[in-house]
N, C-alpha and C. Protein backbone atom coordinates (compact mmCIF):
# COMPACT_ATOMS: atom_id res chain seq x y z
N UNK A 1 15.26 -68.10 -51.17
CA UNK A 1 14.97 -66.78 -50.65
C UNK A 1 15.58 -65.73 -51.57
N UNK A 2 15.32 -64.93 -51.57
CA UNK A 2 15.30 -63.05 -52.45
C UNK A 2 16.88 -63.00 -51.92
N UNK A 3 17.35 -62.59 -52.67
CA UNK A 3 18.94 -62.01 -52.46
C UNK A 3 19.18 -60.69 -52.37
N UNK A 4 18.11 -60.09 -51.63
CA UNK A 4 17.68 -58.66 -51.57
C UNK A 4 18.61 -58.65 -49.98
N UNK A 5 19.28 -57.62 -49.81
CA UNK A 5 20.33 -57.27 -48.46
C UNK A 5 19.52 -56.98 -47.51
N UNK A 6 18.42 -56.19 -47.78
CA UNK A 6 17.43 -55.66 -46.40
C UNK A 6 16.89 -56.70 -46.26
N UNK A 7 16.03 -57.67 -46.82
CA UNK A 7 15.22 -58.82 -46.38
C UNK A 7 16.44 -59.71 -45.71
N UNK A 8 17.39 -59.72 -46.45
CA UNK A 8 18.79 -60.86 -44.83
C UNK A 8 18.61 -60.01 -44.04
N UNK A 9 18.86 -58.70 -43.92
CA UNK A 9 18.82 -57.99 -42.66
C UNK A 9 18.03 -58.24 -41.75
N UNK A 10 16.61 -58.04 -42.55
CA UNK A 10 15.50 -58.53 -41.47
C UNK A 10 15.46 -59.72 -41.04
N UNK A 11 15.77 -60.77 -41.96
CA UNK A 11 15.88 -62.05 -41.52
C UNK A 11 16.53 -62.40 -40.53
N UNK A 12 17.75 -61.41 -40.13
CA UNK A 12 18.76 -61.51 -39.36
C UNK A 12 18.04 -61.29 -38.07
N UNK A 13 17.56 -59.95 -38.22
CA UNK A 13 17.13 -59.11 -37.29
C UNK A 13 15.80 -60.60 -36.26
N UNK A 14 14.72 -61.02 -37.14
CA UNK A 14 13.74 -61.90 -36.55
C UNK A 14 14.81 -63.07 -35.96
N UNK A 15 15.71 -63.45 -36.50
CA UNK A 15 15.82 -64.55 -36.18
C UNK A 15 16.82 -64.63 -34.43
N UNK A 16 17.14 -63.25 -34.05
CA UNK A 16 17.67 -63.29 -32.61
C UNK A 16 16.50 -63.13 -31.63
N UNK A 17 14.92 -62.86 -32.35
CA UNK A 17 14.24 -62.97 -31.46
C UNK A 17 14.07 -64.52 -30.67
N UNK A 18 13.74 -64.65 -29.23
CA UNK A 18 13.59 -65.92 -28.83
C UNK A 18 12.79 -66.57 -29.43
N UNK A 19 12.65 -67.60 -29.93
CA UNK A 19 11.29 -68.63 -29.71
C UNK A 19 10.85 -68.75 -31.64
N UNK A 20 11.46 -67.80 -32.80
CA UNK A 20 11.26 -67.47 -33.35
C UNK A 20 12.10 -68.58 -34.47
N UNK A 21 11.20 -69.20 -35.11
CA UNK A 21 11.95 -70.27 -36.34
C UNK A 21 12.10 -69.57 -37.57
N UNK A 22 12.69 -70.69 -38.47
CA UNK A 22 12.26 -70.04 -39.90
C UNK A 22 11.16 -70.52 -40.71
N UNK A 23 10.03 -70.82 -40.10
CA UNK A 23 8.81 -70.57 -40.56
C UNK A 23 8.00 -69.84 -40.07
N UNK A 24 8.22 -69.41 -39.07
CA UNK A 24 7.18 -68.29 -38.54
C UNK A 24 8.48 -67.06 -38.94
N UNK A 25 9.64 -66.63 -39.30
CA UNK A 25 10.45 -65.78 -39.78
C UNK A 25 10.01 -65.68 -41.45
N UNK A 26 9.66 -67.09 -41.93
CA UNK A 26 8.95 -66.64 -43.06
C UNK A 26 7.41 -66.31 -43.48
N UNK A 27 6.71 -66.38 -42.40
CA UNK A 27 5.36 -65.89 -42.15
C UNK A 27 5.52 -64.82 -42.22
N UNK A 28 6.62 -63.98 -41.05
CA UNK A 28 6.39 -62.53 -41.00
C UNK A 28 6.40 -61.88 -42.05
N UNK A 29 7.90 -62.44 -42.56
CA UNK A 29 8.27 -61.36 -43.77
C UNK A 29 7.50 -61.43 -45.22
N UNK A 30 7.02 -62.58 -45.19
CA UNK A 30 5.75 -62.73 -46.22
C UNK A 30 4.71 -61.50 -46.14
N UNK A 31 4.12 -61.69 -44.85
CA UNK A 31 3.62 -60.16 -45.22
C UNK A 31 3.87 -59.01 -44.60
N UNK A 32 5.21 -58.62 -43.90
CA UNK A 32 5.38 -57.44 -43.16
C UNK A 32 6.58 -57.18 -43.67
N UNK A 33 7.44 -57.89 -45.12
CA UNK A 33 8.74 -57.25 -45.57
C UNK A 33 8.83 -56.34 -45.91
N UNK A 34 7.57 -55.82 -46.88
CA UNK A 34 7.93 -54.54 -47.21
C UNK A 34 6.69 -53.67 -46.02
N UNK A 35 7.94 -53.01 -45.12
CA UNK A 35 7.26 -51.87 -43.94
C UNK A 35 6.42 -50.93 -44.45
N UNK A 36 6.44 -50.33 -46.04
CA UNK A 36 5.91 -49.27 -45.95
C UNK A 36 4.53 -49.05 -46.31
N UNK A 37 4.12 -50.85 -46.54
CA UNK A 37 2.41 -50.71 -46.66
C UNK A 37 1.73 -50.57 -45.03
N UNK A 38 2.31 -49.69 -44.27
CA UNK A 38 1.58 -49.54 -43.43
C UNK A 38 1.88 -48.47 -42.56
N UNK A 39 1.43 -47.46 -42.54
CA UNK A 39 1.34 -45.66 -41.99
C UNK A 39 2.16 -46.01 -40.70
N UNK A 40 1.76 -46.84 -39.74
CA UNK A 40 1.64 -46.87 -38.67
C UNK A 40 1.82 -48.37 -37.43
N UNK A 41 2.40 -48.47 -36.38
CA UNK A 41 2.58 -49.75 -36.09
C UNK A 41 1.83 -50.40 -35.35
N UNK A 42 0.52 -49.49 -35.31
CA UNK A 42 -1.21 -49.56 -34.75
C UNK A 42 -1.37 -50.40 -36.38
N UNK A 43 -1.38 -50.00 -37.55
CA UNK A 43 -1.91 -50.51 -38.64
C UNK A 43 -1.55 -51.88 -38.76
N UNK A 44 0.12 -52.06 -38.55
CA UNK A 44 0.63 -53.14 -38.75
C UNK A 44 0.04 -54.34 -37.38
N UNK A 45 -0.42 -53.58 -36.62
CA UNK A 45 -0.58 -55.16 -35.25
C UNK A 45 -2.02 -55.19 -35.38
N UNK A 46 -2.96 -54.35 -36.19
CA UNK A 46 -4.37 -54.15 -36.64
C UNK A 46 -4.61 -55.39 -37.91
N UNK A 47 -3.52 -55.40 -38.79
CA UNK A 47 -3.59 -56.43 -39.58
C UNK A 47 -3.41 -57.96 -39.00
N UNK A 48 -2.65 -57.65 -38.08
CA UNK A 48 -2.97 -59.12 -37.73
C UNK A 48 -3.79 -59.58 -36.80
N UNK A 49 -4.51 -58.83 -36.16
CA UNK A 49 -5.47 -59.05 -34.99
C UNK A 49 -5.21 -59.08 -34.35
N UNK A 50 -3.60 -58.38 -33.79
CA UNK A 50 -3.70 -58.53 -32.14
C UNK A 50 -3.70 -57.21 -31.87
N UNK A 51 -4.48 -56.44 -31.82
CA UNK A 51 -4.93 -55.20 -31.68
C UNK A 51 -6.10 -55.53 -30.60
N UNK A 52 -6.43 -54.66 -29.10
CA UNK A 52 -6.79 -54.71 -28.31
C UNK A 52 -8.79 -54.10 -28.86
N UNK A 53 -9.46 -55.06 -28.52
CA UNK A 53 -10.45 -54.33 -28.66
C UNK A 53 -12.04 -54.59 -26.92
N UNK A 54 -12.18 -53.38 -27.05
CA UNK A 54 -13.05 -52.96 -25.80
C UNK A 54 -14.40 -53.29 -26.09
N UNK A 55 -15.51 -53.83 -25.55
CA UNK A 55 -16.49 -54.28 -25.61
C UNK A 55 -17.45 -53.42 -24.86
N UNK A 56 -18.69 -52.78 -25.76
CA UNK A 56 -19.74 -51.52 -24.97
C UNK A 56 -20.61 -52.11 -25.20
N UNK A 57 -21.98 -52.49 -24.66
CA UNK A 57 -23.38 -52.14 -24.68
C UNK A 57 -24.15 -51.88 -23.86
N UNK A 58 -24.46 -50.72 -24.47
CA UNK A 58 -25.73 -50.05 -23.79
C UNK A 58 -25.26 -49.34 -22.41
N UNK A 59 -25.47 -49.77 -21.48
CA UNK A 59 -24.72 -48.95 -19.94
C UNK A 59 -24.18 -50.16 -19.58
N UNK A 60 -23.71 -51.46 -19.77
CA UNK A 60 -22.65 -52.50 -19.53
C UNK A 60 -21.41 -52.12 -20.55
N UNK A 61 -20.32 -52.34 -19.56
CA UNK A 61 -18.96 -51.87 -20.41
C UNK A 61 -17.96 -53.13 -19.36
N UNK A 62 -17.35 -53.70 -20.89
CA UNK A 62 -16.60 -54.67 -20.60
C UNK A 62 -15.47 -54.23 -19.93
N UNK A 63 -14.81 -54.04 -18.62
CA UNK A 63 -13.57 -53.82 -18.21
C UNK A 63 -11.95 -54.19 -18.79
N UNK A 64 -12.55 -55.80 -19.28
CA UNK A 64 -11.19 -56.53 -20.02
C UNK A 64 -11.18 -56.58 -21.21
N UNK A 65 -9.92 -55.75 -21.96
CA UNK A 65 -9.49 -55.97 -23.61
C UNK A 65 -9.22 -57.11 -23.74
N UNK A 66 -9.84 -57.72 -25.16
CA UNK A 66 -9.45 -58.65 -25.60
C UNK A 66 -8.46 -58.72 -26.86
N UNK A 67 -8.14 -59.75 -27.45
CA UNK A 67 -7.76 -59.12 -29.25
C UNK A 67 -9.05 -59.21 -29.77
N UNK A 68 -8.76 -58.72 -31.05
CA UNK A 68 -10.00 -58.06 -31.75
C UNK A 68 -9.97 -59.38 -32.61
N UNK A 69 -9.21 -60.19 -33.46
CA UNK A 69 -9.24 -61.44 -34.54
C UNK A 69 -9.66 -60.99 -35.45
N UNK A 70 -9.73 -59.67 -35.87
CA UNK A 70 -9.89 -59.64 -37.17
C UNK A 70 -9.48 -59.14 -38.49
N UNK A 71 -7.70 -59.69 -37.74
CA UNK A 71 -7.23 -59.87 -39.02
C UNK A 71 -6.50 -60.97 -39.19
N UNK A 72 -5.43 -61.32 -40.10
CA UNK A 72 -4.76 -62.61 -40.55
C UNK A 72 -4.95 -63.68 -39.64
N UNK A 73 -5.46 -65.01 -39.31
CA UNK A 73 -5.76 -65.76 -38.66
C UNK A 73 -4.23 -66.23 -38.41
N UNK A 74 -3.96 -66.29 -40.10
CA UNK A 74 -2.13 -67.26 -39.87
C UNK A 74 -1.05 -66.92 -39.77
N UNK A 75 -0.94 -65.25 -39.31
CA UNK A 75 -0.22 -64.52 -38.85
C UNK A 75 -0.07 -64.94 -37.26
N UNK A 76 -1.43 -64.99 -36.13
CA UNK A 76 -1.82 -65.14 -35.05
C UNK A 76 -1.18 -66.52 -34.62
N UNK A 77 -2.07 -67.65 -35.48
CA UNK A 77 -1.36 -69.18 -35.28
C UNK A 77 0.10 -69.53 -35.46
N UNK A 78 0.96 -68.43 -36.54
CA UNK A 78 2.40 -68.83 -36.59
C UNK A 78 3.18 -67.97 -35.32
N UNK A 79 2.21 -67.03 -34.59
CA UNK A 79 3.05 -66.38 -33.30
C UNK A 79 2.54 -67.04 -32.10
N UNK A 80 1.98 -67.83 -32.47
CA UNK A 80 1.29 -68.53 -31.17
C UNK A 80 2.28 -69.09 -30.19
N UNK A 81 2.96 -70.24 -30.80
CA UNK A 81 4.20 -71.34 -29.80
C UNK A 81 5.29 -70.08 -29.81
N UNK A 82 6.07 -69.34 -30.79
CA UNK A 82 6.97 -68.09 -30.21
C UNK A 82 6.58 -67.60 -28.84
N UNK A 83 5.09 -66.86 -29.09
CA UNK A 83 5.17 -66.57 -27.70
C UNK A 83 5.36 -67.46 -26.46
N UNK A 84 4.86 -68.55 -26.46
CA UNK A 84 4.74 -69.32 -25.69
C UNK A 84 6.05 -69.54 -25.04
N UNK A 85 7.22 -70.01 -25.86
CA UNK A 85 8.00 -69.93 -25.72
C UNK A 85 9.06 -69.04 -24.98
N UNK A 86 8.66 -67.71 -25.86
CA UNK A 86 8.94 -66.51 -25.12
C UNK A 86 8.77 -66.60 -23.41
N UNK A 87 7.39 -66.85 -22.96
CA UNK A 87 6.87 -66.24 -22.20
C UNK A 87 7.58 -67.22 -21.37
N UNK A 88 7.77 -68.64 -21.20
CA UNK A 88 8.04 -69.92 -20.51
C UNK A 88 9.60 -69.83 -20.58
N UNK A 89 10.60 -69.27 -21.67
CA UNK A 89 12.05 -69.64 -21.79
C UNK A 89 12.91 -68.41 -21.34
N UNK A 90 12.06 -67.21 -21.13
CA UNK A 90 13.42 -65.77 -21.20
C UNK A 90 13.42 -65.09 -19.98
N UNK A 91 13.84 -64.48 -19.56
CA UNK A 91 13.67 -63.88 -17.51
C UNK A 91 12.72 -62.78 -18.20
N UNK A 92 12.51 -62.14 -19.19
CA UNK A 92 11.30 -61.30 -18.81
C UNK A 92 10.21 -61.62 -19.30
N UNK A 93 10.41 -62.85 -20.03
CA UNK A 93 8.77 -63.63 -20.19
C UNK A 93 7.89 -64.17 -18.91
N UNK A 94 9.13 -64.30 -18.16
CA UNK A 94 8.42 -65.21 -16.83
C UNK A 94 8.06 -63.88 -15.81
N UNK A 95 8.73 -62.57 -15.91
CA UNK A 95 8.46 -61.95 -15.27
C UNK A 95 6.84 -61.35 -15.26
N UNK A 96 6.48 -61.61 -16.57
CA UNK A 96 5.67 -60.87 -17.51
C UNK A 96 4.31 -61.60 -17.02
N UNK A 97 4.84 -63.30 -16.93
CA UNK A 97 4.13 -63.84 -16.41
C UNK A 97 3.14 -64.24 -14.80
N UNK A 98 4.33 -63.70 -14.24
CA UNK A 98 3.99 -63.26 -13.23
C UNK A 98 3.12 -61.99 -12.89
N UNK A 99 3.16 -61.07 -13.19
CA UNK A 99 2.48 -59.90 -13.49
C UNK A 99 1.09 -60.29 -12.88
């Protein structure tokens, strides 16, 4: 790994998230280390496809957002079991779940 101080930082920073290894810690920062290719944190969850998208035609209108998938597939698949995890291991994952 880069002996760059901000990338440990961040590394630091991902790795107290729950559920979160160091391969999906090195997914992220592969492509979200450097923050400033992206205006916005709509841009950044747009790149990976989990950005909410609404479904119209014609005078039928879909009520339920879905994700949109269209961006990084292996961004999506390396947050997949985190969340899972998340959602199954922490008191506000289960709360969340409940919902």
């Amino acid at each position: 790994m880069n002996n760059d101080p901000d990338l440990k930082d961040k590394q630091k920073l991902l790795d107290s998230v729950p559920g979160l290894g160091e391969r999906t810690i090195a997914v992220l920062l592969s492509y979200y280390a450097d923050a400033e290719r992206f205006s916005s944190v709509k841009k950044a969850v747009a790149f990976a496809g989990l950005d909410p998208e609404h479904h119209e035609s014609g005078s039928s209108v879909c009520r339920k957002a879905k994700m949109s998938k269209v961006g990084h597939t292996f961004i999506r698949k390396a947050l997949y079991m985190p969340a899972m995890v998340t959602l199954h291991r922490t008191t506000w994952g289960k709360v969340f779940r409940q919902r």
